[in-house]
Protein backbone atom coordinates (compact mmCIF):
# COMPACT_ATOMS: atom_id res chain seq x y z
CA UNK A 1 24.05 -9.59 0.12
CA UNK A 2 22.90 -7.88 3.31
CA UNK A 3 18.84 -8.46 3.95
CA UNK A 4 16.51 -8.13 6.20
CA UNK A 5 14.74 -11.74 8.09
CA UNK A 6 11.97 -11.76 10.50
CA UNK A 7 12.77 -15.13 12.18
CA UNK A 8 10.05 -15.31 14.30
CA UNK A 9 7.07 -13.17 16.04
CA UNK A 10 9.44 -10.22 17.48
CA UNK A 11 12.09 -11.06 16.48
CA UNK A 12 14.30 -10.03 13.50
CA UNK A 13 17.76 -9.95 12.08
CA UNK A 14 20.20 -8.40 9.33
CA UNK A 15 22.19 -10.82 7.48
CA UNK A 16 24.10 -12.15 4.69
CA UNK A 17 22.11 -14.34 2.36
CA UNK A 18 23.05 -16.10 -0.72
CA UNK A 19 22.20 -13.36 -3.45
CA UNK A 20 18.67 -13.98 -6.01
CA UNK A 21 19.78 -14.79 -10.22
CA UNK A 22 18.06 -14.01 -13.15
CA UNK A 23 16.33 -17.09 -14.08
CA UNK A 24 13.83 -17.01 -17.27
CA UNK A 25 11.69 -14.61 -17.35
CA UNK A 26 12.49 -12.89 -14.54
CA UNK A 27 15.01 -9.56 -13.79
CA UNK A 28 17.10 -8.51 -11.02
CA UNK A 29 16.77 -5.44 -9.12
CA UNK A 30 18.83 -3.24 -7.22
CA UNK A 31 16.68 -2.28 -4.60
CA UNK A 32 16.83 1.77 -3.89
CA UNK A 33 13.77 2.03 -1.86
CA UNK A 34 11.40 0.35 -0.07
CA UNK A 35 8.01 1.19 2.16
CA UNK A 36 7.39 -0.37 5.31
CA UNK A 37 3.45 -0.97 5.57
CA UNK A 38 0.80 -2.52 8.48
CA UNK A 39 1.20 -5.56 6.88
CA UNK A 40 4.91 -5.71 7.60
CA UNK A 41 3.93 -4.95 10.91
CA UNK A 42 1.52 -8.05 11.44
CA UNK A 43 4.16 -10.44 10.20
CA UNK A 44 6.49 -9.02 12.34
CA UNK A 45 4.10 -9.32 15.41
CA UNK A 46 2.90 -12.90 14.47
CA UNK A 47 -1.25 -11.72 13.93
CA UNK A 48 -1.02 -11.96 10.38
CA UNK A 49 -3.94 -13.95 8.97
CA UNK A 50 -1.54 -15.91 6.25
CA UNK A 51 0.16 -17.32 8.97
CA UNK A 52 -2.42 -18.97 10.72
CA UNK A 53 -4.02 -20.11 6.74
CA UNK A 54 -0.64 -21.47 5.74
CA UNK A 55 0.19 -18.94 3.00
CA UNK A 56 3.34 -17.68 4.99
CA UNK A 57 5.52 -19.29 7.44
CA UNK A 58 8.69 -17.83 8.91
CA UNK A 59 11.75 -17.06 8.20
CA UNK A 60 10.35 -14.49 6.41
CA UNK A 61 11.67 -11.90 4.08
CA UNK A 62 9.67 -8.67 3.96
CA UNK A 63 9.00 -5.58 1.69
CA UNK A 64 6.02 -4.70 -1.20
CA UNK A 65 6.35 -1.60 -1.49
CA UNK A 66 9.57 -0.63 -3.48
CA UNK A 67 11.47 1.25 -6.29
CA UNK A 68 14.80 0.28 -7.67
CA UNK A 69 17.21 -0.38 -10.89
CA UNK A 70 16.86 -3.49 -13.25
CA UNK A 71 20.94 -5.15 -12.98
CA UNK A 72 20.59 -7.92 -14.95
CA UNK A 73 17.92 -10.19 -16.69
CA UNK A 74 17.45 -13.88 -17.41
CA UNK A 75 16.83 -15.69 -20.44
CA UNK A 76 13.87 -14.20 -22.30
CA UNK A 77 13.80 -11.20 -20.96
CA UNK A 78 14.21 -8.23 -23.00
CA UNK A 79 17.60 -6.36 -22.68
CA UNK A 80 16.38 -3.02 -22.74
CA UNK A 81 15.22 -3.70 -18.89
CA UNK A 82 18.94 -3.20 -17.84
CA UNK A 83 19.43 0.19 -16.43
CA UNK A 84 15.65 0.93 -16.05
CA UNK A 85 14.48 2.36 -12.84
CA UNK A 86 11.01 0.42 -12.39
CA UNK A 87 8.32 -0.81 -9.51
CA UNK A 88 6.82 -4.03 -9.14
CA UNK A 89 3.47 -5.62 -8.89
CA UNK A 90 3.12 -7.46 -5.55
CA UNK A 91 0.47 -9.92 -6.85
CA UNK A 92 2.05 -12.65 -8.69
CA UNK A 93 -0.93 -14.78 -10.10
CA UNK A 94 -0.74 -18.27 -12.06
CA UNK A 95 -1.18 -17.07 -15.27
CA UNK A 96 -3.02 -20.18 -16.49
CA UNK A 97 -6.49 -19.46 -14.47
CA UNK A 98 -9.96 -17.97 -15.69
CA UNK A 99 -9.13 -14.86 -13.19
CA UNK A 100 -5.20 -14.51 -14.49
CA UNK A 101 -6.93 -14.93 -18.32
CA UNK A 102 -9.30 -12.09 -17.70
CA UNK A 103 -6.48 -9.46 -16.31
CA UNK A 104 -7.20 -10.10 -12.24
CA UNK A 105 -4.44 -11.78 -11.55
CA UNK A 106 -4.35 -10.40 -8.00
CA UNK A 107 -7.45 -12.55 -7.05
CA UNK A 108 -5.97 -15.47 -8.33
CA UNK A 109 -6.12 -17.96 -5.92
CA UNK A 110 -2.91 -19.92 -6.67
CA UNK A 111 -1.04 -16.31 -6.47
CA UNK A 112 2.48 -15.26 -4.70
CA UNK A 113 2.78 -12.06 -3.44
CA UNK A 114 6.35 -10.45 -3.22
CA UNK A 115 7.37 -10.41 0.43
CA UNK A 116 3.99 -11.19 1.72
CA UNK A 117 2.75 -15.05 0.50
CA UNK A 118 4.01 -18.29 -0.99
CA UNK A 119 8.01 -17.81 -0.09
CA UNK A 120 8.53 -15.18 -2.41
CA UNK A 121 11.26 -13.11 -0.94
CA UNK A 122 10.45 -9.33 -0.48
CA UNK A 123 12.24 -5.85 -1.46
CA UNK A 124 13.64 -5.53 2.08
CA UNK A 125 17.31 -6.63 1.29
CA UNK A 126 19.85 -5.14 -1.30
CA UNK A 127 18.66 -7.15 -4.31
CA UNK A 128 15.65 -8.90 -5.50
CA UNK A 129 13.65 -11.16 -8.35
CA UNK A 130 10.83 -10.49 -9.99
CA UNK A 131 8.89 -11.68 -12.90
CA UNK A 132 9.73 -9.36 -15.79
CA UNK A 133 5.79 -8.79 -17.06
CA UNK A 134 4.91 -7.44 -12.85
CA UNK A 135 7.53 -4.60 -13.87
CA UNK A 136 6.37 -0.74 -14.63
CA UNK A 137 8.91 2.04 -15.54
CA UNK A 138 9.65 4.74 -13.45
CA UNK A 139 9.74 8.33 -15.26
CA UNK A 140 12.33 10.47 -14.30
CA UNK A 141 9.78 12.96 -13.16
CA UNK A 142 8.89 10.27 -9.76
CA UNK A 143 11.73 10.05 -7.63
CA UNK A 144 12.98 7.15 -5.49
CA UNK A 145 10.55 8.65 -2.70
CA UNK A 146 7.63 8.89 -4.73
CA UNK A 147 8.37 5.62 -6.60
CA UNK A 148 8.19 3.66 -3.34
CA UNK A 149 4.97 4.75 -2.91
CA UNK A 150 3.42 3.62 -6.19
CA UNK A 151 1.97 0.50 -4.18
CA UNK A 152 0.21 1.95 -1.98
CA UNK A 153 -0.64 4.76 -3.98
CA UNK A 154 -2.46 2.27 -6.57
CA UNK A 155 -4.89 0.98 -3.67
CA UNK A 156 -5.62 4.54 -2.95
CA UNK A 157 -6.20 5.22 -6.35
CA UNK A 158 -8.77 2.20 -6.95
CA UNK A 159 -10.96 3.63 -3.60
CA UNK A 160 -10.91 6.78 -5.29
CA UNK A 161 -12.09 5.48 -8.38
CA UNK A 162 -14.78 2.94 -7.04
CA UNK A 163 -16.59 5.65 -5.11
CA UNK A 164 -17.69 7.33 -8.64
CA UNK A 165 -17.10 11.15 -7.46
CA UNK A 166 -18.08 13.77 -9.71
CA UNK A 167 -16.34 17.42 -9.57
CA UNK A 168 -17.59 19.27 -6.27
CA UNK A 169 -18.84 15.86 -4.32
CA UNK A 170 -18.26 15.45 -0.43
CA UNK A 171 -15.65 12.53 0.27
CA UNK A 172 -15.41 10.91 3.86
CA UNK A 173 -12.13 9.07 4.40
CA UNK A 174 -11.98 6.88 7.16
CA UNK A 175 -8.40 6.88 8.83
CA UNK A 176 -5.63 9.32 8.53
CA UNK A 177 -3.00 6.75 7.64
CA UNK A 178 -0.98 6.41 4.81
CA UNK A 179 -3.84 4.87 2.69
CA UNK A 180 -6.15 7.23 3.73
CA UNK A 181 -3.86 10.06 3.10
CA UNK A 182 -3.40 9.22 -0.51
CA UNK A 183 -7.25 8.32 -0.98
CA UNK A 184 -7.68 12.07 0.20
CA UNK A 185 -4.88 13.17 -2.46
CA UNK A 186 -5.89 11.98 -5.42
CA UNK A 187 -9.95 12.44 -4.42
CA UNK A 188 -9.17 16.39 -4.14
CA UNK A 189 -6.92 16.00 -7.52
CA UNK A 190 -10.31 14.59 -8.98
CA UNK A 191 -12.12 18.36 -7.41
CA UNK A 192 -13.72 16.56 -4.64
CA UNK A 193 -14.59 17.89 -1.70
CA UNK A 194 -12.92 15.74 1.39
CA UNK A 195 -12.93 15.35 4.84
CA UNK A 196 -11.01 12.91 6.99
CA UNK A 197 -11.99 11.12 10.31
CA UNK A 198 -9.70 10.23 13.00
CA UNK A 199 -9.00 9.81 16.45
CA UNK A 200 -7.64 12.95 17.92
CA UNK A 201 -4.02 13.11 17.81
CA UNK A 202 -0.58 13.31 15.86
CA UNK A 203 -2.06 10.98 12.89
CA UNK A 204 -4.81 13.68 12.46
CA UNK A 205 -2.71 16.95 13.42
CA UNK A 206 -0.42 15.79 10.51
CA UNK A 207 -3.53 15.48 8.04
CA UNK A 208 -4.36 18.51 9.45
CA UNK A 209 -1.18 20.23 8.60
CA UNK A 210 -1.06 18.54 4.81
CA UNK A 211 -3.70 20.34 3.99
CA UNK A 212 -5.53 17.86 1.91
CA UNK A 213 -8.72 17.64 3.58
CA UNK A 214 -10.81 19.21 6.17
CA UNK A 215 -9.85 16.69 9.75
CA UNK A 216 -12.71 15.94 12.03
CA UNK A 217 -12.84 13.24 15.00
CA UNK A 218 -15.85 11.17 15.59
CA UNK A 219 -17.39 13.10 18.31
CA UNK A 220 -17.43 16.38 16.07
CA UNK A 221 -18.34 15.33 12.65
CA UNK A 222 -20.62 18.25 11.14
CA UNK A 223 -23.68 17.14 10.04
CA UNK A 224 -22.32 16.94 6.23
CA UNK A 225 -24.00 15.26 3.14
CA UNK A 226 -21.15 12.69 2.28
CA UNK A 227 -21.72 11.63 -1.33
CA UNK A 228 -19.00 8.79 -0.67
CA UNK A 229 -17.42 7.15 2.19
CA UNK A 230 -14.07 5.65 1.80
CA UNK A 231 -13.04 3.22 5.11
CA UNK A 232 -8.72 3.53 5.10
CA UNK A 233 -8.86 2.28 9.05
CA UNK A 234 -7.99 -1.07 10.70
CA UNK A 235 -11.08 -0.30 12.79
CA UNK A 236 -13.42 -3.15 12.57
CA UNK A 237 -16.44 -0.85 13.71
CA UNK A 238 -15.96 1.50 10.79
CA UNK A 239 -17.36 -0.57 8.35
CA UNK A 240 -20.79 -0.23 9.66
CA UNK A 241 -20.43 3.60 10.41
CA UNK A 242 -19.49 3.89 6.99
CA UNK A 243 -22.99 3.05 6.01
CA UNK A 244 -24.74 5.25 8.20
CA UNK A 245 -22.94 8.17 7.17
CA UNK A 246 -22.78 7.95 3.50
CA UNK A 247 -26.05 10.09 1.78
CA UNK A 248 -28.83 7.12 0.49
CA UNK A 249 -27.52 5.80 -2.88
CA UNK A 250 -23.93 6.97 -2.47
CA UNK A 251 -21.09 4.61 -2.39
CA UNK A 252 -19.17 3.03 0.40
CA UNK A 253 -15.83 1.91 -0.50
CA UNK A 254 -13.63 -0.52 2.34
CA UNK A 255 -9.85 -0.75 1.72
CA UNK A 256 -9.20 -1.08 5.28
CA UNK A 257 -8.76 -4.40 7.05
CA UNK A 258 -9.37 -4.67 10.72
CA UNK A 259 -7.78 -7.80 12.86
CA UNK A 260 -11.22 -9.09 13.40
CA UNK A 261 -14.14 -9.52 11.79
CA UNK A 262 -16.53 -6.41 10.68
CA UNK A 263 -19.91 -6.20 10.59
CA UNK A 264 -22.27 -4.38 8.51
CA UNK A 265 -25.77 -4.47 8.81
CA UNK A 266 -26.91 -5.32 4.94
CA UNK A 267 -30.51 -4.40 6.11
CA UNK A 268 -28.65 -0.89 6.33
CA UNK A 269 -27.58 -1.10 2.82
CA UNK A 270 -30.58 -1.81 0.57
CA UNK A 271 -32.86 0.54 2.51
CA UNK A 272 -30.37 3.35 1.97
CA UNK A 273 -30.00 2.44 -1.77
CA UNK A 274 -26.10 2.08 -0.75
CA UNK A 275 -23.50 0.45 -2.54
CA UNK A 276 -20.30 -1.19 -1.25
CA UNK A 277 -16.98 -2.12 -2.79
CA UNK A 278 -14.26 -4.03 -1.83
CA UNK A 279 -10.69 -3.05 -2.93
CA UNK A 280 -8.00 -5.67 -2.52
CA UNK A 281 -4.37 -4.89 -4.29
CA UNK A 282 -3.08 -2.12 -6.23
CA UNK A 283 -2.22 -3.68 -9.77
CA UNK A 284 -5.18 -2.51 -11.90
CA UNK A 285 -3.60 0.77 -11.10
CA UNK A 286 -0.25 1.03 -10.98
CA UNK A 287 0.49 2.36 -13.91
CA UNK A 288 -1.69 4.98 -13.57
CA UNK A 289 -0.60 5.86 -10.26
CA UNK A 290 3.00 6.67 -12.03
CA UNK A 291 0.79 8.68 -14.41
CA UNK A 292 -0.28 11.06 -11.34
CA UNK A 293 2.50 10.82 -9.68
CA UNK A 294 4.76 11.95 -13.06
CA UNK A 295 2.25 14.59 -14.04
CA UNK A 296 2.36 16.03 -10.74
CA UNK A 297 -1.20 16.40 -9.52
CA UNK A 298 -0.43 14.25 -7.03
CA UNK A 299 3.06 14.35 -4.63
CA UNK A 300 3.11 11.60 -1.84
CA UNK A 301 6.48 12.54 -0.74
CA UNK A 302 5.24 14.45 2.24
CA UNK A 303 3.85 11.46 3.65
CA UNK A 304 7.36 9.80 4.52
CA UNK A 305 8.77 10.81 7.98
CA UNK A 306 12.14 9.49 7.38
CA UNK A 307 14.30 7.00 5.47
CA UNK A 308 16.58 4.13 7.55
CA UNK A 309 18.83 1.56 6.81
CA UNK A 310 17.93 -1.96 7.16
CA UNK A 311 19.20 -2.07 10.70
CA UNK A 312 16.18 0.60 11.33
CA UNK A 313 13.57 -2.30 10.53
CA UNK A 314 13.08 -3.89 13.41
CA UNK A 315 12.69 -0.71 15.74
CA UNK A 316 10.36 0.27 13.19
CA UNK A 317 8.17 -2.57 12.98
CA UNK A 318 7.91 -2.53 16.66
CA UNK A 319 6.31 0.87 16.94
CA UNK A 320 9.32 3.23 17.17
CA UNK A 321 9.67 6.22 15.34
CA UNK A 322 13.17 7.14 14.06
CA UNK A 323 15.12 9.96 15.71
CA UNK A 324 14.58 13.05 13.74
CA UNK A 325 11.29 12.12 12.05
CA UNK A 326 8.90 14.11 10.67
CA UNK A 327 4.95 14.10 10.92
CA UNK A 328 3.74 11.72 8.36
CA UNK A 329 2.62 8.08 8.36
CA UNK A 330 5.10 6.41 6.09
CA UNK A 331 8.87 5.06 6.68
CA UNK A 332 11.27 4.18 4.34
CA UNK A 333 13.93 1.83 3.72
CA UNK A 334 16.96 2.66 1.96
CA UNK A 335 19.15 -0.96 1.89
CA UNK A 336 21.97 0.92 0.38
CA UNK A 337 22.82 2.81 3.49
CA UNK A 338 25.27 1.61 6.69
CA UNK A 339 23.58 0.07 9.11
């Protein structure tokens, strides 16, 4: 089968590899659809942090965030799989650990994750193997488009849902990316109030245009009462900004990662009552990110630009936008197409 292999920083080919099987416990998938995310892009560019902590090593084979239709199974594996369109949970714990045990397998620290750590091959090829119990129907009612964005829509979701808004609170998302998007999607779906900061430009003319929350830059941020603050950015002096604008005893929530380290002034944080979350990984919600996503209060699909083959990849990993695109954040992958 045809997949994609980043053999080194910057460099990247399409080729034929031997193709995954079913082994127990464990389904095959044709792959239909598959997002290509920031963290694709630090592999690709070598200043991924698992590469320099030995979780990852190249040749690598990419992809997360993906959609696609259950071909066969292995031994132990129910049959009713076959013929399922489904997504996958990237976080692939141990199973046998206190943390795997008590549901949080995606702090586990013995776990794979698909495409990302421990040699598991990603979505970014025509096939691929997964552990039947990371698997989560797809509805008819949430395309292939939609579908691919279950991922990232889960770590939205959990940002949404660990800044505790009530009906008619102010929201601050931090970033007009693809994460921050969706955090402003499902916070108005919840009847908040939200706002998005950016640096001035396409990113923020296209949130902006979506409609889904009132854009602002830095230098021009009304002088709001933000009940929550939700950092989406790779900025590593966000984090502490965060904190100074959130209202005393409001919530800061960071699902952003910055290349280098972020600091935050905890003096800032008890004297302002303020509490701070951490959101790593999307699995404690995918399922009900397919619940939104089917019920239709809230449609991603005008986040994705365009859709290329897996001869796209590379260009796209190295900062080029497709011919043709449109204005959002998010590219997609189709491995069934020429090229």
């Amino acid at each position: 089968m045809r997949a994609f292999v980043v053999v080194r920083p910057g460099a990247a080919v399409v080729r034929e590899v031997d193709p995954p099987v079913a082994v127990p416990g464990e389904v095959l998938v044709d792959v239909s659809r598959v997002g290509v995310c920031g963290t694709d892009v630090e592999f690709f560019t070598g200043e991924m942090q698992y590469l320099r902590d030995g979780h990852a090593h190249y040749p690598l084979r990419l992809g997360h965030e993906w959609t696609g239709t259950v071909a066969a199974v292995g031994t132990g594996v129910d049959e009713a799989w076959v013929g399922r369109r489904v997504v996958g949970d990237t976080m692939l714990g141990c199973r046998a650990c206190d943390r795997c045990r008590r549901g949080r397998r995606h702090v586990c620290d013995r776990r794979v994750e698909v495409g990302i750590r421990g040699g598991r091959d990603g979505a970014l090829a025509e096939r691929l193997a997964v552990p039947a119990d990371s698997l989560h129907a797809v509805p008819d009612a949430v395309d292939d488009t939609a579908a691919a964005l279950v991922e990232p829509g889960g770590n939205a979701l959990r940002a949404v849902l660990a800044a505790r808004l009530a009906p008619g609170d102010r929201l601050l998302v931090l970033g007009p990316g693809t994460i921050g998007l969706l955090v402003a999607m499902f916070a108005r779906a919840e009847g908040a109030e939200v706002h998005v900061l950016g640096l001035p430009g396409a990113a923020l003319d296209f949130a902006a245009e979506l409609g889904v929350a009132e854009p602002h830059t830095r230098d021009a941020l009304p002088p709001l009462t933000f009940h929550a603050v939700v950092d989406a950015s790779n900025d590593p002096a966000l984090p502490a900004l965060a904190v100074d604008l959130v209202e005393p005893g409001g919530r800061v929530v960071y699902v952003g990662l910055a290349g280098a380290p972020s600091l935050v002034d905890t003096r800032a944080l008890t004297l302002r009552d303020v509490t701070a979350v951490g959101v790593l990984s999307a699995s404690p919600a995918l399922a009900a990110t397919i619940d939104r996503y089917a019920s239709g209060s809230v449609d991603p699909r005008p986040l994705v630009a365009a859709t290329v083959p897996l001869g796209g990849v590379a260009g796209v990993l190295g900062g080029r936008r497709p011919p043709g695109a449109l204005g959002g954040p998010k590219i997609q992958v189709d491995p069934r197409l020429p090229g």
